[in-house]
PDB file of N, CA and C in Angstrom:
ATOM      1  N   UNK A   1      32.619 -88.997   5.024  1.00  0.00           N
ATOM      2  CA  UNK A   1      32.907 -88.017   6.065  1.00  0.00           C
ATOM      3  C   UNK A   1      34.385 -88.052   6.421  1.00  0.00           C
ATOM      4  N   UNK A   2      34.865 -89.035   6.571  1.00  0.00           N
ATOM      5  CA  UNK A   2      36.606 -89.295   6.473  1.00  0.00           C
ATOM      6  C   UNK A   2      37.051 -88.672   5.216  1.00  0.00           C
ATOM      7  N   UNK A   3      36.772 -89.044   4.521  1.00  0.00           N
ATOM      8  CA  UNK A   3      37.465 -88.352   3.244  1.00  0.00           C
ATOM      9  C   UNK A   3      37.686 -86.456   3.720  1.00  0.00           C
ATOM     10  N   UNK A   4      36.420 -86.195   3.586  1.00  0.00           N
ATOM     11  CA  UNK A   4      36.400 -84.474   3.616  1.00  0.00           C
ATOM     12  C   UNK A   4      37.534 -84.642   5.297  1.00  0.00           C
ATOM     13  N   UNK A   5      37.146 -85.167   6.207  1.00  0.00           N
ATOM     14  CA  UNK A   5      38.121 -84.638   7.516  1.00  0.00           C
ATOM     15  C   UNK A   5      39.275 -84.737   7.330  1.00  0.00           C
ATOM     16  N   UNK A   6      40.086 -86.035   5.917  1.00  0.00           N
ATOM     17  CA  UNK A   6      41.416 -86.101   5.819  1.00  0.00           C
ATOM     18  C   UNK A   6      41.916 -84.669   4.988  1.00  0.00           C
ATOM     19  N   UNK A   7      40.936 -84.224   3.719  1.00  0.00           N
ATOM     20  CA  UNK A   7      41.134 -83.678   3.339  1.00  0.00           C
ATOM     21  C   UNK A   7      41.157 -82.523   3.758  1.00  0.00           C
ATOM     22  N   UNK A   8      40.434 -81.687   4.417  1.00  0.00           N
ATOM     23  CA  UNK A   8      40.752 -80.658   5.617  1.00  0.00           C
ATOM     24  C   UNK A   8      41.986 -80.645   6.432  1.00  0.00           C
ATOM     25  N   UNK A   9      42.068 -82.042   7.173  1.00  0.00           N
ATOM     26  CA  UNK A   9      43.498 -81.868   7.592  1.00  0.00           C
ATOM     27  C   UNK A   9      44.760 -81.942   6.537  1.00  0.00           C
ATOM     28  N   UNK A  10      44.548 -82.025   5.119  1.00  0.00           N
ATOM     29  CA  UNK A  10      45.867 -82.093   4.391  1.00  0.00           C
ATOM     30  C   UNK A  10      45.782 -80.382   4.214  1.00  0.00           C
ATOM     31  N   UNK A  11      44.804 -79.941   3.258  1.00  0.00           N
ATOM     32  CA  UNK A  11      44.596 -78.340   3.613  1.00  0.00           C
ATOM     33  C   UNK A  11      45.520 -77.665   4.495  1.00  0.00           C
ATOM     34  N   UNK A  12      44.561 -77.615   5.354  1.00  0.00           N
ATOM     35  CA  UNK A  12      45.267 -76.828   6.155  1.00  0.00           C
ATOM     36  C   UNK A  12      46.696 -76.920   7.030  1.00  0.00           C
ATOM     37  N   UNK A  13      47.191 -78.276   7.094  1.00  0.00           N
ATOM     38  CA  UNK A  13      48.379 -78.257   7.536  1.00  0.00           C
ATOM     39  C   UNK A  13      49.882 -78.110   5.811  1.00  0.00           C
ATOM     40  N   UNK A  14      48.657 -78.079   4.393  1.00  0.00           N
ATOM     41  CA  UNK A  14      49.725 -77.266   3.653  1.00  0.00           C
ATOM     42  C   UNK A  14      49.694 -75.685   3.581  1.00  0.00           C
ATOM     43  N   UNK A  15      48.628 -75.393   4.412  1.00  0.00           N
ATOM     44  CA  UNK A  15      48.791 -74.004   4.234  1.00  0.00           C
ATOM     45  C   UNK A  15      49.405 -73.270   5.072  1.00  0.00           C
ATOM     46  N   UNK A  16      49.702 -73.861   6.276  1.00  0.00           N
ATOM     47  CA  UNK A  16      50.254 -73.422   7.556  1.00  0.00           C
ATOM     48  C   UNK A  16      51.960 -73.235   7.596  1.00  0.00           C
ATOM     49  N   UNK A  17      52.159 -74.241   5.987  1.00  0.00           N
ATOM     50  CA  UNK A  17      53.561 -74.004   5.940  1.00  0.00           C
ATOM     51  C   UNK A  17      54.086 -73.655   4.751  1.00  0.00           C
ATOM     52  N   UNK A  18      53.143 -72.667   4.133  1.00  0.00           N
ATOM     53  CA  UNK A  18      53.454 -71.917   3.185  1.00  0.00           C
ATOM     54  C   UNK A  18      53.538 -70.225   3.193  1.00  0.00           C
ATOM     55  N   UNK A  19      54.881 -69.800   3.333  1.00  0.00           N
ATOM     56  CA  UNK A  19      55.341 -68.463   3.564  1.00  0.00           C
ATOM     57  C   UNK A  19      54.828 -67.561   3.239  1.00  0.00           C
ATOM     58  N   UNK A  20      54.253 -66.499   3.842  1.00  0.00           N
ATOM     59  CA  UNK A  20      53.440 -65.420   3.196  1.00  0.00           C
ATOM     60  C   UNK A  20      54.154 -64.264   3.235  1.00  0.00           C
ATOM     61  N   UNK A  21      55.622 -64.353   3.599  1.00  0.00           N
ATOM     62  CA  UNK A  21      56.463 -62.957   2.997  1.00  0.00           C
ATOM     63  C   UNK A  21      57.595 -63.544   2.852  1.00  0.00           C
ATOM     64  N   UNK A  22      58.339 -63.133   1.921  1.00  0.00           N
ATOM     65  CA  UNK A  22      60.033 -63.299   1.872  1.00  0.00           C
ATOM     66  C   UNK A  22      60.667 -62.361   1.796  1.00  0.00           C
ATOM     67  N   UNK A  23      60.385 -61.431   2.541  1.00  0.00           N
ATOM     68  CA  UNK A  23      61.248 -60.324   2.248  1.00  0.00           C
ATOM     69  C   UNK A  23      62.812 -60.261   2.992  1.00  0.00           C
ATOM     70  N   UNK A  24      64.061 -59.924   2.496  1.00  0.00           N
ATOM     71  CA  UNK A  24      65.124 -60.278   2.738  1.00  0.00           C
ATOM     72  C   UNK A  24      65.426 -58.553   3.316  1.00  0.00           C
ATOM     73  N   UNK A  25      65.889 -58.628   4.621  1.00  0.00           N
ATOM     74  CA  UNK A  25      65.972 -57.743   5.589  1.00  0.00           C
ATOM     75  C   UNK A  25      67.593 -57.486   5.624  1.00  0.00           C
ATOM     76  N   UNK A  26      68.228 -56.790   6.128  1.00  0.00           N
ATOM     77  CA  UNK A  26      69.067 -56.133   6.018  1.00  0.00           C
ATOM     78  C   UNK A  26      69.694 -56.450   7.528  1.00  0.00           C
ATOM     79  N   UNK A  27      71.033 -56.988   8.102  1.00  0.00           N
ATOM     80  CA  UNK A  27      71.663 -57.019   9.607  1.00  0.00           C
ATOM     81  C   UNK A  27      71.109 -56.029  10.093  1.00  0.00           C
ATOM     82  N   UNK A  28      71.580 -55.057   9.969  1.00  0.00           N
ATOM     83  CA  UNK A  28      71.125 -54.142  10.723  1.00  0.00           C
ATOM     84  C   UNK A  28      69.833 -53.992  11.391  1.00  0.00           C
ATOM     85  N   UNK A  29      68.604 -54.006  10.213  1.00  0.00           N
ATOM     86  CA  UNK A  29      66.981 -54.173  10.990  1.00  0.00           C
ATOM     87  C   UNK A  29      66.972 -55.024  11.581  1.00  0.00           C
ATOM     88  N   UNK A  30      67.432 -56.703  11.134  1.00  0.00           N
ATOM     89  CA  UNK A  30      66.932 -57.687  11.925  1.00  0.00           C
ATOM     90  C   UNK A  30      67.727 -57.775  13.575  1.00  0.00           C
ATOM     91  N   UNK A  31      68.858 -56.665  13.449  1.00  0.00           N
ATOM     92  CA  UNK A  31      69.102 -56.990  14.718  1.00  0.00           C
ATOM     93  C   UNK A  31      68.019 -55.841  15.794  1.00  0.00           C
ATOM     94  N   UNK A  32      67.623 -54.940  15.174  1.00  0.00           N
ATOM     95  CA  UNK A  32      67.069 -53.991  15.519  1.00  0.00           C
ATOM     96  C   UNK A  32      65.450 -54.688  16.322  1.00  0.00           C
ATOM     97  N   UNK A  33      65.507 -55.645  15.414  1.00  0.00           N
ATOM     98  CA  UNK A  33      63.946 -55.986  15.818  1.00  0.00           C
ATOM     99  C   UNK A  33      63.682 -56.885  16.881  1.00  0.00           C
ATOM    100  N   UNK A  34      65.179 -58.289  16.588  1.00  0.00           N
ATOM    101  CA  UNK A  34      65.162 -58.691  18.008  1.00  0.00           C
ATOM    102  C   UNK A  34      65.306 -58.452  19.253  1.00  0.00           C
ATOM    103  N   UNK A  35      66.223 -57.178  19.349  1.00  0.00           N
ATOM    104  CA  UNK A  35      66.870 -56.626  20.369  1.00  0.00           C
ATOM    105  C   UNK A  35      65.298 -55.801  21.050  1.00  0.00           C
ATOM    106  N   UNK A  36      64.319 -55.468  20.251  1.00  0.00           N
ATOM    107  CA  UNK A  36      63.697 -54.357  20.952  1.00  0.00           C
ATOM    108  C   UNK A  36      62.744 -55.626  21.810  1.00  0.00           C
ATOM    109  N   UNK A  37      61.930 -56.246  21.366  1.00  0.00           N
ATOM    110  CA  UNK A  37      61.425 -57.454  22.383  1.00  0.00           C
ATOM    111  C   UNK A  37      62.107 -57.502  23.309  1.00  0.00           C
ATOM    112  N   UNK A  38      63.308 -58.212  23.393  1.00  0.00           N
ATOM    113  CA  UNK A  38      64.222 -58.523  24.659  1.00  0.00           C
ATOM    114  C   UNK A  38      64.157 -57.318  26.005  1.00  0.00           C
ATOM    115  N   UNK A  39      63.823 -56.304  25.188  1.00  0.00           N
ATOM    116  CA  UNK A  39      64.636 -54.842  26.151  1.00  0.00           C
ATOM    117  C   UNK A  39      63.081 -54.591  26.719  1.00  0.00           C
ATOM    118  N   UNK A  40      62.132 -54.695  26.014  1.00  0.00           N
ATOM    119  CA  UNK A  40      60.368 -54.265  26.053  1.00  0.00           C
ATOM    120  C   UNK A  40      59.985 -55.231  27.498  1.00  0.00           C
ATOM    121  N   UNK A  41      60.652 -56.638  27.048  1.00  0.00           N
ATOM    122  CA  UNK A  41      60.501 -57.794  28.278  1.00  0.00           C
ATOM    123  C   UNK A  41      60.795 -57.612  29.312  1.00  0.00           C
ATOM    124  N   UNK A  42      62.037 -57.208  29.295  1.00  0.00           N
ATOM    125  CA  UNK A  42      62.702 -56.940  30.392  1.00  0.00           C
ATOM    126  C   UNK A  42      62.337 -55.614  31.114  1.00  0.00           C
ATOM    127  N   UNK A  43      61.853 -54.723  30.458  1.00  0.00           N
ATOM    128  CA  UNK A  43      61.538 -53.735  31.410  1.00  0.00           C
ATOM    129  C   UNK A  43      60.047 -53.883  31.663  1.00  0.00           C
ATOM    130  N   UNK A  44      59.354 -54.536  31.308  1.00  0.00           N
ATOM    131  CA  UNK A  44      57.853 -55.027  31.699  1.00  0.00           C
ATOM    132  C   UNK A  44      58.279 -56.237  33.363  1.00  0.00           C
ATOM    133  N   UNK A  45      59.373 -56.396  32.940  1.00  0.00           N
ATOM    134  CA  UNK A  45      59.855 -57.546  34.097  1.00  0.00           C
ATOM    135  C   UNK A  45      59.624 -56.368  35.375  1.00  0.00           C
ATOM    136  N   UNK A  46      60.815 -55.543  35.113  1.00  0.00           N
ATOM    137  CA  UNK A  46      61.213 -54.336  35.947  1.00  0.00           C
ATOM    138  C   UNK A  46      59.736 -53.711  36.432  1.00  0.00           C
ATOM    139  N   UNK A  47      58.975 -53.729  35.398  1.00  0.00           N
ATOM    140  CA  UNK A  47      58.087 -53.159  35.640  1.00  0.00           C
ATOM    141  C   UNK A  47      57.006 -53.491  37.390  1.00  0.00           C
ATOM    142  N   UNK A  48      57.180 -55.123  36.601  1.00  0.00           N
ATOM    143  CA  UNK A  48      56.374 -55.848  37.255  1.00  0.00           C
ATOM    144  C   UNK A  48      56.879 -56.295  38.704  1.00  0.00           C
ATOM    145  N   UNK A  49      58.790 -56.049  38.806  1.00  0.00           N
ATOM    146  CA  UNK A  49      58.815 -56.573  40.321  1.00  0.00           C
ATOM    147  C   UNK A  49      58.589 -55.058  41.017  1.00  0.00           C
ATOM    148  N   UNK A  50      58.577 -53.955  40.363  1.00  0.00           N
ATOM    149  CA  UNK A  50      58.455 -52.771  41.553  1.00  0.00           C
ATOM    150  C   UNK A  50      56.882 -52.752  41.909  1.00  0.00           C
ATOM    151  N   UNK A  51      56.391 -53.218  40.776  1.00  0.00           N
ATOM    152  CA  UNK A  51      54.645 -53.022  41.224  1.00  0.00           C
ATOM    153  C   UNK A  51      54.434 -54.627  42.412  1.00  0.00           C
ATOM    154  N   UNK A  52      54.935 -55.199  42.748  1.00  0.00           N
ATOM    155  CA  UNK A  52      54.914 -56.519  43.856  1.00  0.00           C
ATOM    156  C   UNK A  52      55.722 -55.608  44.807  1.00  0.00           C
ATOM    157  N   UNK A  53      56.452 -55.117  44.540  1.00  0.00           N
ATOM    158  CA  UNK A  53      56.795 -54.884  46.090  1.00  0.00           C
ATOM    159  C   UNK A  53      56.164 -54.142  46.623  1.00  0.00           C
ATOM    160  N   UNK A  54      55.656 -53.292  45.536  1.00  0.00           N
ATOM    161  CA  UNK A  54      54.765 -52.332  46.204  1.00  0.00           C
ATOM    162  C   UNK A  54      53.423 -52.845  46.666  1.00  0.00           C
ATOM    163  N   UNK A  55      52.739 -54.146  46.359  1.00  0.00           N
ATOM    164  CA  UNK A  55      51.998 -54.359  47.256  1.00  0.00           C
ATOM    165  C   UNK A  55      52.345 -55.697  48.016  1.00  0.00           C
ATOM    166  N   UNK A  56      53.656 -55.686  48.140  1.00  0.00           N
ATOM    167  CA  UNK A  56      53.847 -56.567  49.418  1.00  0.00           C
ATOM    168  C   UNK A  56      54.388 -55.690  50.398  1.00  0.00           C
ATOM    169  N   UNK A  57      54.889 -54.879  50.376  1.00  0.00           N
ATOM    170  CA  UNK A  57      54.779 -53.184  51.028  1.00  0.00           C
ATOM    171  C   UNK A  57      53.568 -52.847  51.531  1.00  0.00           C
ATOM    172  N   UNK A  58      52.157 -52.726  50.373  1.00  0.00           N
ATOM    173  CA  UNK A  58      50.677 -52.634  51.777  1.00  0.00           C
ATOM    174  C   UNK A  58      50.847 -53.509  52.092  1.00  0.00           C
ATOM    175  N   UNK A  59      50.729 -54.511  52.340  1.00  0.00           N
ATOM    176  CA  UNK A  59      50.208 -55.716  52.842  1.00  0.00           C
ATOM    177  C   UNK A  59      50.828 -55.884  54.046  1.00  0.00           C
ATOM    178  N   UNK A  60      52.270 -55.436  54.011  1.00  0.00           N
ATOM    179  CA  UNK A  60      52.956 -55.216  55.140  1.00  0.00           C
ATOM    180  C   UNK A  60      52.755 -54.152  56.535  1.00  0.00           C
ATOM    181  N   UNK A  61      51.826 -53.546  55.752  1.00  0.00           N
ATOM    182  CA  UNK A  61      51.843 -52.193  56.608  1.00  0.00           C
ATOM    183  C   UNK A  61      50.950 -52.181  57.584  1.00  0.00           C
ATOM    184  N   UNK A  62      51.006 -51.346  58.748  1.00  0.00           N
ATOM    185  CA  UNK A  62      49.901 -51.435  60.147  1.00  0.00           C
ATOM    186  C   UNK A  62      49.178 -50.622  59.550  1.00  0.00           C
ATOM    187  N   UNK A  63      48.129 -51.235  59.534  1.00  0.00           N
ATOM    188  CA  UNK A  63      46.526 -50.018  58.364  1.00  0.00           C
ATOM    189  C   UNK A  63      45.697 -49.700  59.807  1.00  0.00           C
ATOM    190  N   UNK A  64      46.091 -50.215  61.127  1.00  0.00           N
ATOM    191  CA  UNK A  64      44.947 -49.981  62.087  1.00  0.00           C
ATOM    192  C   UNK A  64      44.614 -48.796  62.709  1.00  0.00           C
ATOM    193  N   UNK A  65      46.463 -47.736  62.231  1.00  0.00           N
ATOM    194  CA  UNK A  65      46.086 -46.183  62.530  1.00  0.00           C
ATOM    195  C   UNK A  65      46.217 -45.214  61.439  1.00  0.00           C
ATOM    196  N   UNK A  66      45.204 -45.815  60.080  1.00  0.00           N
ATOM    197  CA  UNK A  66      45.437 -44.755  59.223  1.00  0.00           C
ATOM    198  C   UNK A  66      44.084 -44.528  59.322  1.00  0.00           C
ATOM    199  N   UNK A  67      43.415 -43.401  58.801  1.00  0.00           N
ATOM    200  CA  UNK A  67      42.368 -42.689  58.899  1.00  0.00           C
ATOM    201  C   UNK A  67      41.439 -43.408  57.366  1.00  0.00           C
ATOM    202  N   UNK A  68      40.208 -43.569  57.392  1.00  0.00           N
ATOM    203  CA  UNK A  68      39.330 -44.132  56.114  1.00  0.00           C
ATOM    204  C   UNK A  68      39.988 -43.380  55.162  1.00  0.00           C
ATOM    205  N   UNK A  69      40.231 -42.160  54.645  1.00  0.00           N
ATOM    206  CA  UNK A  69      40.450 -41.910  53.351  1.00  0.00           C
ATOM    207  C   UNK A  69      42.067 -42.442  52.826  1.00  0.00           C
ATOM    208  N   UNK A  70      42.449 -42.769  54.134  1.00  0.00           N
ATOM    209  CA  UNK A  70      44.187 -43.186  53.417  1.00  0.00           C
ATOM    210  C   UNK A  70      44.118 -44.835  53.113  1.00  0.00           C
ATOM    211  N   UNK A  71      43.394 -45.425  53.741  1.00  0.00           N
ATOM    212  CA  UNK A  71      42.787 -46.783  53.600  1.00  0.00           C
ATOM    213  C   UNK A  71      41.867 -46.829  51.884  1.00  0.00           C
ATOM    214  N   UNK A  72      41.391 -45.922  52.201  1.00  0.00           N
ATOM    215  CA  UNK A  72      40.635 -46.042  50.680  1.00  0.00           C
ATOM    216  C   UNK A  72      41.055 -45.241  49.611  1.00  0.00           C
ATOM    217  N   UNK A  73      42.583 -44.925  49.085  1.00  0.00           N
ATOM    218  CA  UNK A  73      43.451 -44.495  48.724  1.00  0.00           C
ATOM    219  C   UNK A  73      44.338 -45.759  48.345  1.00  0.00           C
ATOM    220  N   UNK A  74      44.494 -46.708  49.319  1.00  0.00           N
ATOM    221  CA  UNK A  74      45.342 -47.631  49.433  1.00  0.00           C
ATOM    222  C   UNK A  74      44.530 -49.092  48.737  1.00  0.00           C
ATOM    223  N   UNK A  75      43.118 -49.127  49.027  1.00  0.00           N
ATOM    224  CA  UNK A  75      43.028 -49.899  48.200  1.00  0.00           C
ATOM    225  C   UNK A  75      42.555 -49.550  46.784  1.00  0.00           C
ATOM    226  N   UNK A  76      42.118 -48.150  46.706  1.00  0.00           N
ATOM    227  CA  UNK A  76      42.439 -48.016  45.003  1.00  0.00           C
ATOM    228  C   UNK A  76      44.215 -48.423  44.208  1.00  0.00           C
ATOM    229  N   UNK A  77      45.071 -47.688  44.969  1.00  0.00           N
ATOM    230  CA  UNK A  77      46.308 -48.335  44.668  1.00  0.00           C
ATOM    231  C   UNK A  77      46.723 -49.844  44.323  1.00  0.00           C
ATOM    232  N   UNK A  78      45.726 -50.333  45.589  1.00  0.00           N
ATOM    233  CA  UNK A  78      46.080 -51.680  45.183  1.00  0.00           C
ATOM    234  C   UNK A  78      45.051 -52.314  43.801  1.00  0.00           C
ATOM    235  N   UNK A  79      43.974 -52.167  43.854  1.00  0.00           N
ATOM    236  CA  UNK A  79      43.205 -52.529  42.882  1.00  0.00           C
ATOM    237  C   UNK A  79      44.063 -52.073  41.363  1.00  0.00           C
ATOM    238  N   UNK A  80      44.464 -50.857  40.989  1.00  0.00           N
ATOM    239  CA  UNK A  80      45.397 -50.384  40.090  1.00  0.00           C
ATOM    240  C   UNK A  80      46.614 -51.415  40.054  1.00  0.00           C
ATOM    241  N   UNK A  81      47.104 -51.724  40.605  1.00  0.00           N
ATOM    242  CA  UNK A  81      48.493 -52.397  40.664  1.00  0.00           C
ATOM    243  C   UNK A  81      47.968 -53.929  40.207  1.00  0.00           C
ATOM    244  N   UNK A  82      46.876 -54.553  40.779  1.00  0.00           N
ATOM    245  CA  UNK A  82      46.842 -55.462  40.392  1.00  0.00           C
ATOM    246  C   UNK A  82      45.822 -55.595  38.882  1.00  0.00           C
ATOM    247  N   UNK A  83      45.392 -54.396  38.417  1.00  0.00           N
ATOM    248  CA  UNK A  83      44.738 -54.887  36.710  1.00  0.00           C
ATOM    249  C   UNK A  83      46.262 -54.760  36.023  1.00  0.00           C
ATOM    250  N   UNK A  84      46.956 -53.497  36.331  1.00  0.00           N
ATOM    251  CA  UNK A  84      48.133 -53.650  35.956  1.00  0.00           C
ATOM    252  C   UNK A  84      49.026 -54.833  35.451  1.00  0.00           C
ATOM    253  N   UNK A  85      48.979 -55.645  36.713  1.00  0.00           N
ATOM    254  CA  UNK A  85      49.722 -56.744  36.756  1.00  0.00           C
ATOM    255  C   UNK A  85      48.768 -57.580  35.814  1.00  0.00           C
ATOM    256  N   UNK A  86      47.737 -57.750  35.531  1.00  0.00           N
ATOM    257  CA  UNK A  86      46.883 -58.598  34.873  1.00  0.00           C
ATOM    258  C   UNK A  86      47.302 -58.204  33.485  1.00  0.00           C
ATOM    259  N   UNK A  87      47.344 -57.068  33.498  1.00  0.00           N
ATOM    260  CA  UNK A  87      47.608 -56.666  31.990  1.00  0.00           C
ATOM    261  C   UNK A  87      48.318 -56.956  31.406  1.00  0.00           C
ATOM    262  N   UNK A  88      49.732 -57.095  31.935  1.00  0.00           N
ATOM    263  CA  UNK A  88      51.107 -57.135  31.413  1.00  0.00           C
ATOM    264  C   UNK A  88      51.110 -58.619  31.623  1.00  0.00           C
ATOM    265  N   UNK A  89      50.512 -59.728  32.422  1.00  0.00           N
ATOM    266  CA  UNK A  89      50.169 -61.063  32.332  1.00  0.00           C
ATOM    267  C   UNK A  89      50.701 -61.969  30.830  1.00  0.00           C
ATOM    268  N   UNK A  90      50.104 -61.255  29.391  1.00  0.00           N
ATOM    269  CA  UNK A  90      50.091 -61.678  28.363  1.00  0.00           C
ATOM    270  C   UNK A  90      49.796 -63.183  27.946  1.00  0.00           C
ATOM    271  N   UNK A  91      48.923 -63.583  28.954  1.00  0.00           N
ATOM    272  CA  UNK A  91      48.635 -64.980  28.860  1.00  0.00           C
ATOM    273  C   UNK A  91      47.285 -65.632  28.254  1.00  0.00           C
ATOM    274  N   UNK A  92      47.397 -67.075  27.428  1.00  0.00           N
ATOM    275  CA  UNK A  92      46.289 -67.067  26.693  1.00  0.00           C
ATOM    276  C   UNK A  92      45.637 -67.629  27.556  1.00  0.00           C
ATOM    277  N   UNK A  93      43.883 -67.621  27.772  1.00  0.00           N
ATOM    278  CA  UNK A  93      43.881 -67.618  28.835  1.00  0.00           C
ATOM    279  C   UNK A  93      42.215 -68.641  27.630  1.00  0.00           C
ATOM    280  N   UNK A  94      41.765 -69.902  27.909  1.00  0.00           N
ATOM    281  CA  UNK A  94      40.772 -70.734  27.305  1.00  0.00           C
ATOM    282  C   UNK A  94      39.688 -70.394  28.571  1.00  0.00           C
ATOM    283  N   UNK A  95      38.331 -70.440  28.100  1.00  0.00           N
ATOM    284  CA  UNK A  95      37.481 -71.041  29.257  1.00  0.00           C
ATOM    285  C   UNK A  95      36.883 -72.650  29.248  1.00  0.00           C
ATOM    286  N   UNK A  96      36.048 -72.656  30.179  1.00  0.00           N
ATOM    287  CA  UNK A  96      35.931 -74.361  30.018  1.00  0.00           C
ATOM    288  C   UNK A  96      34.882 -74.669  28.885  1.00  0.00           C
ATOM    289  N   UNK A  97      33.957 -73.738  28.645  1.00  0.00           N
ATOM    290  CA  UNK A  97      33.372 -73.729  26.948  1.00  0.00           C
ATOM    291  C   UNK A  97      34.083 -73.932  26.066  1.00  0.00           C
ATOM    292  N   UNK A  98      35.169 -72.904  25.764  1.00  0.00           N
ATOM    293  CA  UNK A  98      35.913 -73.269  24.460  1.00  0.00           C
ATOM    294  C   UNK A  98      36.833 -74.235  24.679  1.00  0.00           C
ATOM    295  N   UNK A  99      37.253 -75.239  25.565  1.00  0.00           N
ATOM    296  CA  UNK A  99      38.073 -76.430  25.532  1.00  0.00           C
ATOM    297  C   UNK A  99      37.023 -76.924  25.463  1.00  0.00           C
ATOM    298  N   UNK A 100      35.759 -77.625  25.693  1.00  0.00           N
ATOM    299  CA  UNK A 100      34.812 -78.345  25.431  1.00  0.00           C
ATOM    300  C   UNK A 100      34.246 -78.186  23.875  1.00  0.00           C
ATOM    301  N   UNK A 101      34.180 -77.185  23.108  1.00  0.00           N
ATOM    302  CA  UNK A 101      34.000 -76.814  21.973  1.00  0.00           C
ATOM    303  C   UNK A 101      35.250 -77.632  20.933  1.00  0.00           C
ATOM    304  N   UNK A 102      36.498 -77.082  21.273  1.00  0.00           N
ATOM    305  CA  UNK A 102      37.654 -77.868  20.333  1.00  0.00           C
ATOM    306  C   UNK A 102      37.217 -78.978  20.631  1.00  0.00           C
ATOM    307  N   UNK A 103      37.106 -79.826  22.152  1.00  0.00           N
ATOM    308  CA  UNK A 103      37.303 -81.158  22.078  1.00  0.00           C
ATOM    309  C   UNK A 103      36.369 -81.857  21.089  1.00  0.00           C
ATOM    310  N   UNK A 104      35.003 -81.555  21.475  1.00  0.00           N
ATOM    311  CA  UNK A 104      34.253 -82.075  20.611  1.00  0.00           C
ATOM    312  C   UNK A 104      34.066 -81.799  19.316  1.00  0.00           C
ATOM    313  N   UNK A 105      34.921 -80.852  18.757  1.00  0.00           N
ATOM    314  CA  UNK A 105      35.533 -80.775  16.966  1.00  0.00           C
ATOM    315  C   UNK A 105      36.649 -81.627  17.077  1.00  0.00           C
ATOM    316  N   UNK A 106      37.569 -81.706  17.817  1.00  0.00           N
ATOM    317  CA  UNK A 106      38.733 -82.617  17.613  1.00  0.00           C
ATOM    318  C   UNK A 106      38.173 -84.230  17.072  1.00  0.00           C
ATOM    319  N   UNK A 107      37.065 -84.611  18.316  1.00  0.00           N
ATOM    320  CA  UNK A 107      36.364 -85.870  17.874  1.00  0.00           C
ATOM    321  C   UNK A 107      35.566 -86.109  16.870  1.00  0.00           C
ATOM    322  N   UNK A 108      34.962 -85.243  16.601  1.00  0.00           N
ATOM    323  CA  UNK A 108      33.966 -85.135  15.780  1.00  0.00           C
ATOM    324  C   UNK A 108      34.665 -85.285  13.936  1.00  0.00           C
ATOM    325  N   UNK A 109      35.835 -84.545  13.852  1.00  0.00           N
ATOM    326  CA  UNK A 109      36.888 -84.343  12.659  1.00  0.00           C
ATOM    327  C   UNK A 109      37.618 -85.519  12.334  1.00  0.00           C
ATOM    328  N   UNK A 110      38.396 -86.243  13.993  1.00  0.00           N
ATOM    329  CA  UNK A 110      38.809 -87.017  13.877  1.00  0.00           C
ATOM    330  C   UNK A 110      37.966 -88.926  13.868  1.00  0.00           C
TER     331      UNK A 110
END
């Protein structure tokens, strides 16, 4: 059973570092390609501090003389703003199943 788990781990950590394109790109694209991430980030940034202010803006606000439909206007807004914000999050996100799942392959392999 050691044998096959060493051999799995030789596998796959030679395959992980074996290149699956070489294609030789040109200055020009490769600057093209880094630059657009950077600019995509940054305006997802932008994105993301106008959508906070805007609900630290409700949150701020006297809701005790607005009428039910502007209240329930306001928290659709807010509900919107915050999947929004979830969205643009980009985070990997495990549950406590699948860390319990690796662990007990980690042990189990190792």
């Amino acid at each position: 059973m050691k044998k096959i788990a060493i051999i799995f781990i030789k596998l796959s950590l030679m395959m992980s570092f074996i290149p699956f394109q070489l294609n030789a790109q040109t200055a020009s694209v490769a600057t093209e390609t880094t630059s657009t991430p950077t600019e995509s980030k940054a305006a997802a940034a932008a994105a993301a501090n106008v959508m906070l202010a805007r609900l630290n803006e409700i949150k701020a606000m006297d809701k005790s003389n607005l009428t039910s439909s502007d209240k329930k206007e306001l928290r659709k807004e807010v509900k919107a703003l915050r999947t929004n914000l979830k969205e643009n999050g980009n985070g990997v996100y495990l549950s406590v199943g699948a860390i319990i799942i690796i662990i007990l392959l980690l042990v189990i392999l190792l």
